[in-house]
N, C-alpha and C. Protein backbone atom coordinates (compact mmCIF):
# COMPACT_ATOMS: atom_id res chain seq x y z
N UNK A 1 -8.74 2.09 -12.78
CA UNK A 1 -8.18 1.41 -13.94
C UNK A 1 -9.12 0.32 -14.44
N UNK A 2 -9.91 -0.51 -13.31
CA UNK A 2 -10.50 -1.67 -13.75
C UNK A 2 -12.05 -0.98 -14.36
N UNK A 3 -12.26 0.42 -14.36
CA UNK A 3 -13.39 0.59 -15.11
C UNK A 3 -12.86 1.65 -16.33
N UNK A 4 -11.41 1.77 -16.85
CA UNK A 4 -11.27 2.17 -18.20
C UNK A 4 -10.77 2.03 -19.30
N UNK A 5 -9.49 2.78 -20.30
CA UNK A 5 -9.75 1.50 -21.08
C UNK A 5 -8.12 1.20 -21.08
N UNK A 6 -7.56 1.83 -19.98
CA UNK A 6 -5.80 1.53 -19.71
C UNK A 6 -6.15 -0.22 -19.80
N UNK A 7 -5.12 -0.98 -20.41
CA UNK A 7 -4.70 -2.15 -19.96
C UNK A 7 -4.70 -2.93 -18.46
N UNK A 8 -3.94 -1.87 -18.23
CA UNK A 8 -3.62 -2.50 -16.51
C UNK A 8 -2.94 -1.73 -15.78
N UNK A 9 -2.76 -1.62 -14.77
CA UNK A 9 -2.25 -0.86 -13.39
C UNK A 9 -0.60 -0.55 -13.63
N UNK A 10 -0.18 -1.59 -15.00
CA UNK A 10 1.58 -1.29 -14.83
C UNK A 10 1.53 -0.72 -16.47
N UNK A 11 0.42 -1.04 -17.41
CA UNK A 11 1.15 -0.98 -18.84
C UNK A 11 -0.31 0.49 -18.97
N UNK A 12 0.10 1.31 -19.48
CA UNK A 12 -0.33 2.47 -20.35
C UNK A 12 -1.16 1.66 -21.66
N UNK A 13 -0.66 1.07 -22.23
CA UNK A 13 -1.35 0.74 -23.65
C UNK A 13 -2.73 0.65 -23.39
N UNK A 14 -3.58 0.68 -24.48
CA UNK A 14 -5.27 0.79 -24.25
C UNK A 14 -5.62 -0.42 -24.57
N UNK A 15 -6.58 -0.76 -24.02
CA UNK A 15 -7.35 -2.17 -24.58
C UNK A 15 -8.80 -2.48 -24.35
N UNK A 16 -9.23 -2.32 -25.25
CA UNK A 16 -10.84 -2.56 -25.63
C UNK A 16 -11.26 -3.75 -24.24
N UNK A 17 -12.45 -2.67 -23.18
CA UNK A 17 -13.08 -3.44 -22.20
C UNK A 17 -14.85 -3.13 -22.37
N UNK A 18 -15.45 -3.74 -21.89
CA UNK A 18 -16.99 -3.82 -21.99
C UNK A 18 -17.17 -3.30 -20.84
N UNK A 19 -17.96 -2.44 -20.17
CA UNK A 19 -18.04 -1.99 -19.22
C UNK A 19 -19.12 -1.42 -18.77
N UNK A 20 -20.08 -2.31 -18.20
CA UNK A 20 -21.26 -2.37 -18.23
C UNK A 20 -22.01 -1.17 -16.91
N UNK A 21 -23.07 -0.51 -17.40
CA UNK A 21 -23.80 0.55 -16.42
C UNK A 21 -23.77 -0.21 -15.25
N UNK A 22 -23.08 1.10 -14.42
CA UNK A 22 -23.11 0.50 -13.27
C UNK A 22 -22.36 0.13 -12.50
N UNK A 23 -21.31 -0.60 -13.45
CA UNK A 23 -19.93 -1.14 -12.76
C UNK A 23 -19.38 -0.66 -11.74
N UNK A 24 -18.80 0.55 -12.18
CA UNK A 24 -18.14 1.40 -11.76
C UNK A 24 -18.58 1.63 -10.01
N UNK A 25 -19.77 2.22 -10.10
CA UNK A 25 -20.85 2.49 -8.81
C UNK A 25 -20.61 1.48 -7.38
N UNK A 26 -21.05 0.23 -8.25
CA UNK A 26 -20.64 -1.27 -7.79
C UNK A 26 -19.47 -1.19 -7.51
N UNK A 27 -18.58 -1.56 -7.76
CA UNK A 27 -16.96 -1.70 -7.42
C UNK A 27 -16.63 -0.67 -6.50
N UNK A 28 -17.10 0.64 -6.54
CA UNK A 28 -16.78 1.76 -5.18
C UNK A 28 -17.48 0.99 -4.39
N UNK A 29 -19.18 1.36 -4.02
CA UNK A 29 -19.53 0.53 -2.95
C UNK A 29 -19.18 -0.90 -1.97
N UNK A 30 -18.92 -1.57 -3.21
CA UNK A 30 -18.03 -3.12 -2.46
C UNK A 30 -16.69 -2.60 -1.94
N UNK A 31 -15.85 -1.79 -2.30
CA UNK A 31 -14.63 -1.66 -1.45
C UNK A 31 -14.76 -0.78 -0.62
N UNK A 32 -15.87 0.11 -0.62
CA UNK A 32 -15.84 0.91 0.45
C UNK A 32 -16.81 0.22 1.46
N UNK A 33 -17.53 -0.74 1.43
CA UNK A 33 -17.91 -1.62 2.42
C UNK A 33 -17.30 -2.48 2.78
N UNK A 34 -16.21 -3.42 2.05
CA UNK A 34 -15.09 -4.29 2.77
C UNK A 34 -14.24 -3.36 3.47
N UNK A 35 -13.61 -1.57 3.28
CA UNK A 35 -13.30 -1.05 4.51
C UNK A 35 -13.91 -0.61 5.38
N UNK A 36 -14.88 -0.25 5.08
CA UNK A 36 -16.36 -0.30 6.46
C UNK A 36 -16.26 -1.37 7.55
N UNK A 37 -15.79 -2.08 7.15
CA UNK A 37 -15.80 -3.59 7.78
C UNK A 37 -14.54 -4.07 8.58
N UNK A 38 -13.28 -3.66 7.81
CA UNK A 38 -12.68 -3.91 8.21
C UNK A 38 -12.08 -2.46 9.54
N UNK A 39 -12.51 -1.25 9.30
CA UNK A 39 -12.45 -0.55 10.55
C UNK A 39 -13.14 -0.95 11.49
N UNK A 40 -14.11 -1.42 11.51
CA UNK A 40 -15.08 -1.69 12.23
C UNK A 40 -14.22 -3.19 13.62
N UNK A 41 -13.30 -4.17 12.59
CA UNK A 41 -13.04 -4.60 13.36
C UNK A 41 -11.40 -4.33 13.70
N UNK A 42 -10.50 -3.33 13.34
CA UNK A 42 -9.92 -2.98 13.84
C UNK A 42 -9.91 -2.20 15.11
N UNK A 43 -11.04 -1.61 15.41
CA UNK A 43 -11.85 0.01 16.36
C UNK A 43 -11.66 -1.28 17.54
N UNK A 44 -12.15 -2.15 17.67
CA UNK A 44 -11.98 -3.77 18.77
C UNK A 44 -11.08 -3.83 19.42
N UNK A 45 -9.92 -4.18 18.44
CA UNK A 45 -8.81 -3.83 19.23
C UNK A 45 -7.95 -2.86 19.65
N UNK A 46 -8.63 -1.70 18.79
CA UNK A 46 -7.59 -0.42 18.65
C UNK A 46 -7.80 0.04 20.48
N UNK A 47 -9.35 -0.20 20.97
CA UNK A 47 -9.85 0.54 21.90
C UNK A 47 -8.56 -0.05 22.91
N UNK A 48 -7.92 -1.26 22.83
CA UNK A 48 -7.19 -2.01 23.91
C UNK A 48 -6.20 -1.56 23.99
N UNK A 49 -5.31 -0.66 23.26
CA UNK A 49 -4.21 -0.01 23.15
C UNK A 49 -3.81 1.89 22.85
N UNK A 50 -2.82 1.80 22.56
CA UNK A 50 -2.69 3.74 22.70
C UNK A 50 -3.47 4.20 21.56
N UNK A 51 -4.37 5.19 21.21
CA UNK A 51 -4.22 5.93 19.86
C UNK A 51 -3.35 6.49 19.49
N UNK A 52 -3.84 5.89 18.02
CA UNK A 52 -2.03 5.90 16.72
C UNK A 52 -1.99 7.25 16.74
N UNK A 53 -0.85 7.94 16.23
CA UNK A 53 -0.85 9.24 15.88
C UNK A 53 -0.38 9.26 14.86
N UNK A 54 -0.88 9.73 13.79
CA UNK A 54 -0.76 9.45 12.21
C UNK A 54 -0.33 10.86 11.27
N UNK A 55 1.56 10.25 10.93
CA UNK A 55 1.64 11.99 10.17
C UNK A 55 2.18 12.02 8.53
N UNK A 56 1.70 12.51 8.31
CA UNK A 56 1.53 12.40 6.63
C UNK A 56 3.16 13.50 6.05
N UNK A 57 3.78 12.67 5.25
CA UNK A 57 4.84 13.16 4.81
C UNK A 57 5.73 12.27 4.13
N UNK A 58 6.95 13.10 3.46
CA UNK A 58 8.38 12.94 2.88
C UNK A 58 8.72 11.44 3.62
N UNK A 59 9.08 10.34 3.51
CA UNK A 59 9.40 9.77 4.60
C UNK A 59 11.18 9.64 4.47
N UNK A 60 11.66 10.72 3.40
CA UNK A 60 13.01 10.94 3.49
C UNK A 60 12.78 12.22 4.77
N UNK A 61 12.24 12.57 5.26
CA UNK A 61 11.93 13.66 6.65
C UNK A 61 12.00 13.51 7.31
N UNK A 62 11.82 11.67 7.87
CA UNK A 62 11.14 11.48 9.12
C UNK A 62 11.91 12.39 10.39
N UNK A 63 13.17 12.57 10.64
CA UNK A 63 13.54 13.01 11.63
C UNK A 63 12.95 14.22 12.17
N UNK A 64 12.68 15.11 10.58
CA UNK A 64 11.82 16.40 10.71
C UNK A 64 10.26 15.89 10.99
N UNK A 65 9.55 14.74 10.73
CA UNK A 65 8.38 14.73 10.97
C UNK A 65 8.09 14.02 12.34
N UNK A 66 9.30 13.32 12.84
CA UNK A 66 9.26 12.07 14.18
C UNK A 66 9.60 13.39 15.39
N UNK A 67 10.09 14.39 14.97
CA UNK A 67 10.74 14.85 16.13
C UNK A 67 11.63 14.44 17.10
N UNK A 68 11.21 14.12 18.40
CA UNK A 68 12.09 14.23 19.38
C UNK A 68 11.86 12.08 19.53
N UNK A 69 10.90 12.24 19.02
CA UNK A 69 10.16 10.41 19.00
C UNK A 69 11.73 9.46 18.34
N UNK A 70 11.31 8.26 18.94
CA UNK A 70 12.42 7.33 18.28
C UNK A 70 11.55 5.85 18.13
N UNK A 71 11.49 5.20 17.33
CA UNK A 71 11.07 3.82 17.35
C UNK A 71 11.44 2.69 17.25
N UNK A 72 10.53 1.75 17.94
CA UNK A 72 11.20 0.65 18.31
C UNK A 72 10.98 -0.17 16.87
N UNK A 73 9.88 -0.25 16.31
CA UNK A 73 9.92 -0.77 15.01
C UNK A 73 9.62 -0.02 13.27
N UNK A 74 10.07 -0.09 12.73
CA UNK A 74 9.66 0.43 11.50
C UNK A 74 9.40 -0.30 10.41
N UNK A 75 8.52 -0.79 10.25
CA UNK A 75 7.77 -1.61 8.84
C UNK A 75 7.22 -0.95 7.73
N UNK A 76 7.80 -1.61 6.72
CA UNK A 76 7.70 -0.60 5.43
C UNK A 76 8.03 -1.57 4.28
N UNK A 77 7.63 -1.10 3.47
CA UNK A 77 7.71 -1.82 1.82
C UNK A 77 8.09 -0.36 0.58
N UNK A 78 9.08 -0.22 0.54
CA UNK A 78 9.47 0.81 -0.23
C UNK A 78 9.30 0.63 -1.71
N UNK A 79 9.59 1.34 -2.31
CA UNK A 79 9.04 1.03 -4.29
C UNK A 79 9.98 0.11 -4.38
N UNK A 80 10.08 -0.97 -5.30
CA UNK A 80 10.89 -1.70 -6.00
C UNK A 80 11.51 -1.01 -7.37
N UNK A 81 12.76 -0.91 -7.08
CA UNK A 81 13.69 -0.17 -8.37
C UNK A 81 13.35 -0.67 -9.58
N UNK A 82 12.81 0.51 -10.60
CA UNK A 82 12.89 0.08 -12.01
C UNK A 82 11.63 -0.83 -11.95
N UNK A 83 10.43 -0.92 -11.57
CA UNK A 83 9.19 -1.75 -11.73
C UNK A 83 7.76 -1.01 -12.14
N UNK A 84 7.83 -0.31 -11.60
CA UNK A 84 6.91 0.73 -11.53
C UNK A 84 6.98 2.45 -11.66
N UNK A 85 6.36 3.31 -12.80
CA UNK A 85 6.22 4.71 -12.37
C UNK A 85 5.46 4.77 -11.57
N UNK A 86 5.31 4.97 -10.00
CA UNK A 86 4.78 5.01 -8.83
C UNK A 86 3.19 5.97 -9.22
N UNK A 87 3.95 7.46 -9.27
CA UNK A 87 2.96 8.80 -10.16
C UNK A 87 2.09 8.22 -11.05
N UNK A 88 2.53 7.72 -12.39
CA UNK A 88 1.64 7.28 -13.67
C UNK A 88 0.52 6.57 -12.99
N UNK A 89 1.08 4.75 -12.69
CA UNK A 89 0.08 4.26 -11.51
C UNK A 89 -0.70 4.43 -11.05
N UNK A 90 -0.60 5.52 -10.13
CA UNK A 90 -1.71 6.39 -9.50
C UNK A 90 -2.61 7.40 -10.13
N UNK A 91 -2.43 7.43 -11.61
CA UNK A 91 -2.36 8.49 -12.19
C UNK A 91 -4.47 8.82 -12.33
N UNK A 92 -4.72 8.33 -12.32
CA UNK A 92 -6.56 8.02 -12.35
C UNK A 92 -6.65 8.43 -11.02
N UNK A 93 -6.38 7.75 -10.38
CA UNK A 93 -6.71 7.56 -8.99
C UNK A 93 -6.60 8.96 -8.22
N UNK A 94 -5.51 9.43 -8.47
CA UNK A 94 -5.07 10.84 -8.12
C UNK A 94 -5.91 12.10 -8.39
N UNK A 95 -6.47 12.14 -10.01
CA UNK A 95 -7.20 12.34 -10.72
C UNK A 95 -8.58 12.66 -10.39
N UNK A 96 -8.88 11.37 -9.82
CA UNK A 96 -10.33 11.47 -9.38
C UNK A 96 -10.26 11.76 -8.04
N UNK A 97 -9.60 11.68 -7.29
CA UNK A 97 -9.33 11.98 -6.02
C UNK A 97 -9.06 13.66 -5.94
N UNK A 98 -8.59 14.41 -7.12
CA UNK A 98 -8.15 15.91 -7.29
C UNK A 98 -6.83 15.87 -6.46
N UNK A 99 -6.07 15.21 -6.02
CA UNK A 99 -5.03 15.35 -5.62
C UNK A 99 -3.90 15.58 -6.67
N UNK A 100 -2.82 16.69 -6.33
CA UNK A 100 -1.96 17.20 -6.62
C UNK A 100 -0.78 16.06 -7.04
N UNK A 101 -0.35 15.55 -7.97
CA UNK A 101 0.79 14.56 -7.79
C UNK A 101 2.28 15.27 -8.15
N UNK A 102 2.29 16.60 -8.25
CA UNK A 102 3.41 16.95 -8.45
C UNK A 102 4.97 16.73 -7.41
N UNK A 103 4.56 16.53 -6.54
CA UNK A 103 5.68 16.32 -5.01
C UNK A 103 6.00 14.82 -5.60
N UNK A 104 4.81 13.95 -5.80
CA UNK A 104 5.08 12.95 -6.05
C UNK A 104 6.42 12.55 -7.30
N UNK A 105 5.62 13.26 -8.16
CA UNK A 105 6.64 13.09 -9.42
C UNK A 105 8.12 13.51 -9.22
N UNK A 106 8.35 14.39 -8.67
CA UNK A 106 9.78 15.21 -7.90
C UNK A 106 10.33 14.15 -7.60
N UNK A 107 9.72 13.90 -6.71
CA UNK A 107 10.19 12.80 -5.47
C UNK A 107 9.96 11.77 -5.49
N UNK A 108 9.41 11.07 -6.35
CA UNK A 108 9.36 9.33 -6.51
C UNK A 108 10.84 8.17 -6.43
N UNK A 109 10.96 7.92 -5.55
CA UNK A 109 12.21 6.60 -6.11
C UNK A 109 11.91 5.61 -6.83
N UNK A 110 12.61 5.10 -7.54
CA UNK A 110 13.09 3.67 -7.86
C UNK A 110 12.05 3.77 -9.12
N UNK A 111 11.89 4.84 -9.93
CA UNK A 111 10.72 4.96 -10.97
C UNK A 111 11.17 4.34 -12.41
N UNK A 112 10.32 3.25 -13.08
CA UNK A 112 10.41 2.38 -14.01
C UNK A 112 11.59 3.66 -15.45
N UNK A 113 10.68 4.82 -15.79
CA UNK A 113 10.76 5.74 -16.31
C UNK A 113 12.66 6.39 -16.24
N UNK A 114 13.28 5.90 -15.23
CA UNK A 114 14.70 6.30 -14.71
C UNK A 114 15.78 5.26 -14.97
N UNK A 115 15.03 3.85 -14.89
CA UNK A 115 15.74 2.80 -14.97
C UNK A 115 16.78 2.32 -16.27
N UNK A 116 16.04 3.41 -17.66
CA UNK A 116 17.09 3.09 -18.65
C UNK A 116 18.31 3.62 -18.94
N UNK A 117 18.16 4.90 -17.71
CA UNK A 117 19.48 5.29 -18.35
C UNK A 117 20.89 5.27 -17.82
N UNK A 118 21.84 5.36 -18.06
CA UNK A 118 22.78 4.89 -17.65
C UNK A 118 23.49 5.17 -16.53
N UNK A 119 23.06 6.15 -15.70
CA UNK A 119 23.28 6.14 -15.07
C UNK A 119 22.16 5.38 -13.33
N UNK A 120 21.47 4.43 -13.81
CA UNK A 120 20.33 4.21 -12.97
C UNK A 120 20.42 3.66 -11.75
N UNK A 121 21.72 2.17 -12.13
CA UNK A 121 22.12 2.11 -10.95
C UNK A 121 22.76 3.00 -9.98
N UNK A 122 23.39 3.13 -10.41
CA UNK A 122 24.18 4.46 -9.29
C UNK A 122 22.74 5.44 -8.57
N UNK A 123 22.12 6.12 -9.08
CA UNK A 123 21.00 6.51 -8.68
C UNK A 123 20.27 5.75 -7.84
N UNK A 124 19.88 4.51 -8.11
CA UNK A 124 18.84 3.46 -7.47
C UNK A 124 19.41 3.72 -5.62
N UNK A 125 21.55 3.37 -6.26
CA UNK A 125 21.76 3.18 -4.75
C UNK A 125 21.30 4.14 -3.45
N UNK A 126 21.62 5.35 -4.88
CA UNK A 126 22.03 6.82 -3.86
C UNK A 126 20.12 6.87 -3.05
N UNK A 127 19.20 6.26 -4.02
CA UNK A 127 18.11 6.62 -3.22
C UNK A 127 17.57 5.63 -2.19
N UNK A 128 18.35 4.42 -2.38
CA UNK A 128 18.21 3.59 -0.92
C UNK A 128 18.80 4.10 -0.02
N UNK A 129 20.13 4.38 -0.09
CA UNK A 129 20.97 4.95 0.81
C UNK A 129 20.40 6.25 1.94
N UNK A 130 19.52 6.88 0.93
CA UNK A 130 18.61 8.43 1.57
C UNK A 130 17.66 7.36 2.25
N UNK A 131 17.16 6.62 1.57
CA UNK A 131 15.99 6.05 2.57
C UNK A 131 16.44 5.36 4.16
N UNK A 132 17.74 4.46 4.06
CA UNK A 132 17.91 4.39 5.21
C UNK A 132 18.85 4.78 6.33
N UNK A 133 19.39 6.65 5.45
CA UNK A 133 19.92 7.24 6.48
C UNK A 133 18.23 7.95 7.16
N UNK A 134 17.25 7.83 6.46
CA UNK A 134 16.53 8.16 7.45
C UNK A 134 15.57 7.76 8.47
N UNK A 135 15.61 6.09 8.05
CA UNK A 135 14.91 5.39 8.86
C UNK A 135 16.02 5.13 9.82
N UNK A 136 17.01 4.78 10.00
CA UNK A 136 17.74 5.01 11.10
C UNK A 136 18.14 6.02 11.89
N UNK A 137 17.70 7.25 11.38
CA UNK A 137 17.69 8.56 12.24
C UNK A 137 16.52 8.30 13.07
N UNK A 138 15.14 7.76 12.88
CA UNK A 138 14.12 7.76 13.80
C UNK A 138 14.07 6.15 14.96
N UNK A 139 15.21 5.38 14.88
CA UNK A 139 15.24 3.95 15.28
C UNK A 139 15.49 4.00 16.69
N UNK A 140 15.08 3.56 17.26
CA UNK A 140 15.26 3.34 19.33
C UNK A 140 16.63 2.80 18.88
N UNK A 141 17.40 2.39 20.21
CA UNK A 141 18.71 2.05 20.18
C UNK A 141 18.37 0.39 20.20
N UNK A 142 17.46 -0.73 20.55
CA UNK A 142 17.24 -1.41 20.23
C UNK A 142 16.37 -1.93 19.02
N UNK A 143 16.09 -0.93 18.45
CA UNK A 143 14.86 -0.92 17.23
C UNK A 143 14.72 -1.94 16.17
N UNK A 144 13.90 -1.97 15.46
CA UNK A 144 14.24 -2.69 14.03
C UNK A 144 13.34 -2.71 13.27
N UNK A 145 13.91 -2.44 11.88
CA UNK A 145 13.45 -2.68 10.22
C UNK A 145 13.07 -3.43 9.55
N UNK A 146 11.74 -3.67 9.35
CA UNK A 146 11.64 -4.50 8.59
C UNK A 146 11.28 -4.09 7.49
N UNK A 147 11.70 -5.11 6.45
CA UNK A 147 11.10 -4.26 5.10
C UNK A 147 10.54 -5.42 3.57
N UNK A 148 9.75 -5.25 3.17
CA UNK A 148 9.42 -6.02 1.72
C UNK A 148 9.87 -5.60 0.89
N UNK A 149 11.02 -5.61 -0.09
CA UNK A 149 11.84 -5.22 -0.69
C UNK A 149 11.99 -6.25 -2.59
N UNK A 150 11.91 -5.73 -3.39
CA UNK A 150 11.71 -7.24 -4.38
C UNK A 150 13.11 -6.68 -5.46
N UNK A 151 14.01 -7.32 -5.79
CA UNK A 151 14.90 -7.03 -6.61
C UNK A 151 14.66 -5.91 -7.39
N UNK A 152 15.46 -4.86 -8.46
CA UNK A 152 15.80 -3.68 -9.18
C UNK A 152 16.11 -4.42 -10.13
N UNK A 153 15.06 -3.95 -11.15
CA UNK A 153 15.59 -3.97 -12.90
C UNK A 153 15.86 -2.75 -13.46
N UNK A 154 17.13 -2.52 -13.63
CA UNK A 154 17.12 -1.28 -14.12
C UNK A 154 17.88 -1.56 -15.52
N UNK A 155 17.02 -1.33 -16.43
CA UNK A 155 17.77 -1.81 -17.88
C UNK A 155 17.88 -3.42 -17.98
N UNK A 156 19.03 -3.66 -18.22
CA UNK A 156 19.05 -4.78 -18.19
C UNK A 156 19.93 -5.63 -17.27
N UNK A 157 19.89 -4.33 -15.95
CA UNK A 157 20.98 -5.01 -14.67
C UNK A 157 19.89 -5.50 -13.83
N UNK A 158 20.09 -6.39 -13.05
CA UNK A 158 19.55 -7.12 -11.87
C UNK A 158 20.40 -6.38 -10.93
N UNK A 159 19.73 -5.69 -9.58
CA UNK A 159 20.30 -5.11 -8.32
C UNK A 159 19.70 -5.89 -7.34
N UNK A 160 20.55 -7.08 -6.80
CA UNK A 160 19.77 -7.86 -5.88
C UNK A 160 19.72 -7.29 -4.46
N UNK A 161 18.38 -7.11 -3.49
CA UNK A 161 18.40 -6.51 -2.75
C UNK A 161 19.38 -6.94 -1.49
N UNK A 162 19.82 -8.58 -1.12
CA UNK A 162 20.43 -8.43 0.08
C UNK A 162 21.88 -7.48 -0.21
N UNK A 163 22.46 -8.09 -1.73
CA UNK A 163 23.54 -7.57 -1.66
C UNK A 163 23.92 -5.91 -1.88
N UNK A 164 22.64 -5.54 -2.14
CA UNK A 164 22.53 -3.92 -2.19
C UNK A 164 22.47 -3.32 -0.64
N UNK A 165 21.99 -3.74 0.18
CA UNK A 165 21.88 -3.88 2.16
C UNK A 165 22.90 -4.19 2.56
N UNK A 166 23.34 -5.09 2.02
CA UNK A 166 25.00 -5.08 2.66
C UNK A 166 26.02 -4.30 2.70
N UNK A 167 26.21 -3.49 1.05
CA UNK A 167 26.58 -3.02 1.24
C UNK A 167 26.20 -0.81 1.50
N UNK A 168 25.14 -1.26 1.67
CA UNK A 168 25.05 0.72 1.83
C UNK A 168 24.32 0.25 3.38
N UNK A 169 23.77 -0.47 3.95
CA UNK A 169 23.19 -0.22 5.25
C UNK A 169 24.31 -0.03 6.63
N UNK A 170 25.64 -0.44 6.51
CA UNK A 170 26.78 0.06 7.58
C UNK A 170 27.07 1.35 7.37
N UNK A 171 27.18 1.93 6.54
CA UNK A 171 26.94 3.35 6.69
C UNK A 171 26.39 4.31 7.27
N UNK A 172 25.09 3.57 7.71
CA UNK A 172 24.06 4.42 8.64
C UNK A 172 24.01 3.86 9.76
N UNK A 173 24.83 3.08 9.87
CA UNK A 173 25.20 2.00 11.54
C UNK A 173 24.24 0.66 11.78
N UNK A 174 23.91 0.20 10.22
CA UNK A 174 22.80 -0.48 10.57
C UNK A 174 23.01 -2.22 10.27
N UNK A 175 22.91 -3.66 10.73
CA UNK A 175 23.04 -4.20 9.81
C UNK A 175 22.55 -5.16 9.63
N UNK A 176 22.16 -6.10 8.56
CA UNK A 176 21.60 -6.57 7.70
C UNK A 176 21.36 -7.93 8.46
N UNK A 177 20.87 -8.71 9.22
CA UNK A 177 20.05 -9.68 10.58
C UNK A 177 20.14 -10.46 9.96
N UNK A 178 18.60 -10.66 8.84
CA UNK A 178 18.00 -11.91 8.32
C UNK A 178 17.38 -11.45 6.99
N UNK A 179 17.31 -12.22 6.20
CA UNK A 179 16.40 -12.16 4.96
C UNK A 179 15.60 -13.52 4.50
N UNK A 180 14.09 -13.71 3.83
CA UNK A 180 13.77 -14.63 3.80
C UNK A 180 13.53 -14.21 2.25
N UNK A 181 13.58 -14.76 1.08
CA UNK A 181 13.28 -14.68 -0.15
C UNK A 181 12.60 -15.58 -1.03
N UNK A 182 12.10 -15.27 -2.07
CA UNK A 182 10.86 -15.71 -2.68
C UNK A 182 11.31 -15.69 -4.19
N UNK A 183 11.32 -16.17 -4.88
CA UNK A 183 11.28 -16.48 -6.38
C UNK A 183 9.95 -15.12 -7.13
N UNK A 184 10.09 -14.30 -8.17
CA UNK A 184 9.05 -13.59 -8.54
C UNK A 184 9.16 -14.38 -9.98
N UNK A 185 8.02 -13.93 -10.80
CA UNK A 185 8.56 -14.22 -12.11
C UNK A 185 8.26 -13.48 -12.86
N UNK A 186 9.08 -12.92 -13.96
CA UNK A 186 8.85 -11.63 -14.78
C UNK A 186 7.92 -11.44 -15.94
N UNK A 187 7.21 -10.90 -16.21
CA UNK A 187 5.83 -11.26 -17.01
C UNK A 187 6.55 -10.52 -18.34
N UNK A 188 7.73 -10.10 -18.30
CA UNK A 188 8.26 -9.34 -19.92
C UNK A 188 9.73 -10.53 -19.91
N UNK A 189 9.58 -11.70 -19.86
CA UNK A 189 10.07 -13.10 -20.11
C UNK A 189 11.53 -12.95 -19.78
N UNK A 190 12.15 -11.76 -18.68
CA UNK A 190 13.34 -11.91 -18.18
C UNK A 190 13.92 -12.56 -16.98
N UNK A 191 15.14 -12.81 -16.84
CA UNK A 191 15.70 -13.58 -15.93
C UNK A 191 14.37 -13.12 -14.19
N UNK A 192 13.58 -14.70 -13.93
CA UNK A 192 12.96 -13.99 -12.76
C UNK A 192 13.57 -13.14 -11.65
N UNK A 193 13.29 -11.90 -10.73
CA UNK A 193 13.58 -11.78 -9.71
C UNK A 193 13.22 -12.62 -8.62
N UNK A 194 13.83 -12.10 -7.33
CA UNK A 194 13.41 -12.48 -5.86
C UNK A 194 12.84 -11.16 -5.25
N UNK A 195 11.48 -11.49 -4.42
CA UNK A 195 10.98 -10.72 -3.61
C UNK A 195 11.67 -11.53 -1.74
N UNK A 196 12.22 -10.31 -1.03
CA UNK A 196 12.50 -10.68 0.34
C UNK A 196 11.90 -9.83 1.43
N UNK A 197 11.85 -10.09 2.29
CA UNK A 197 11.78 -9.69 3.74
C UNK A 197 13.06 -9.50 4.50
N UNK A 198 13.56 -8.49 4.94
CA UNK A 198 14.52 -8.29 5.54
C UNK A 198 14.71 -7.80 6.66
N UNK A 199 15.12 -8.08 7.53
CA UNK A 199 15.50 -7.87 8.86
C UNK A 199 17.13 -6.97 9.29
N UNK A 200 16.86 -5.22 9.70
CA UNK A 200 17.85 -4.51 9.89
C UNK A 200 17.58 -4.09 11.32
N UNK A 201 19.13 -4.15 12.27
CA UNK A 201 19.33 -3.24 13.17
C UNK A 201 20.34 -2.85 13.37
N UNK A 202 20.62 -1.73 14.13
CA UNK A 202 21.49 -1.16 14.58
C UNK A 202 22.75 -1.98 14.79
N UNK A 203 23.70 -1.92 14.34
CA UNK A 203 25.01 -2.72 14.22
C UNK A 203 25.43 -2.68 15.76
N UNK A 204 25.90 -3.48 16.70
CA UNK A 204 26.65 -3.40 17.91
C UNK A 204 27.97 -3.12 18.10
N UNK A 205 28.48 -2.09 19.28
CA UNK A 205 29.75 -2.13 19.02
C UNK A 205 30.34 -2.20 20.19
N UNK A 206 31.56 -3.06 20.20
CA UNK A 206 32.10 -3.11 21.49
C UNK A 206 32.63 -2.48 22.74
């Protein structure tokens, strides 16, 4: 994006950039040497512990992709409802990469593109709800969730995330610990959101 003539990473519109021989070349090399670098010092500590086993998928699957596995933690930052077309976004990137984004597009949640219509909330819920009947299908019996989560604009509703966790995460036996939240501010001059951190486990029962 930063070498064409899209605006920016969230807006489609075009906008006249200067873009000097070379750039482009430059900007791969520097990030592919700050991750050069930074494997380099992850490999340090990685050697001190198990090798990861790393599986690429649906992460509405996991039970089909975790198997017989259960975990003790699950950290994750899922799309923020109504902020982003996840697909579009990527849409260069994908591009030049030759990767396929069609699964993506299928299957994207919380996509900016969904948020106007009227039925969005209801949707938004139903696709949190899939997300954490399935992160609690893969959870140890002591486990826990954490997650970066930033409020849902969908239209012109605010879906604030604790109170969206409250109420769909007992459903999947799970519940809602701690949250720490953050003030965002909206760059299309609407009421700001909150970005949080949230803390889920397994509900106890007597």
């Amino acid at each position: 994006t930063k070498v064409s003539r899209q605006r920016s990473d969230t807006s489609e519109r075009e906008h006249e950039r200067k873009i000097r021989k070379g750039l482009a070349t430059e900007l791969f090399v520097r990030k592919a040497e700050e991750l050069a670098e930074r494997w380099e010092e992850l490999a340090v500590v990685a050697i001190r512990g198990p090798r990861p086993k790393v599986l690429v998928g649906d992460a509405l699957e996991l039970r089909r992709l975790a198997g017989s596995s259960r975990f003790d933690l699950v950290l994750t930052s899922p799309p923020y409802g109504g902020t982003y077309d996840y697909a579009t976004h990527h849409a260069r990137r994908l591009a030049w990469l030759e990767l396929d984004d069609s699964a993506l597009r299928r299957a994207e949640m919380g996509s900016r593109r969904r948020g106007v219509h009227s039925d969005a909330a209801e949707r938004w819920d139903q696709e949190v709800d899939a997300m954490l009947g399935a992160l609690s299908g893969v959870l140890a019996r002591e486990g826990r969730i954490v997650m970066v989560m930033g409020d849902a604009i969908l239209g012109r509703k605010r879906v604030k995330v604790p109170e969206q966790l409250e109420r769909l995460a007992p459903r999947h036996g799970l519940l809602l610990a701690g949250v720490a939240s953050q003030p965002r501010d909206d760059w299309r001059g609407r009421e700001p959101r909150e970005e949080h951190i949230v803390l889920l486990h397994q509900a106890r029962t007597a």
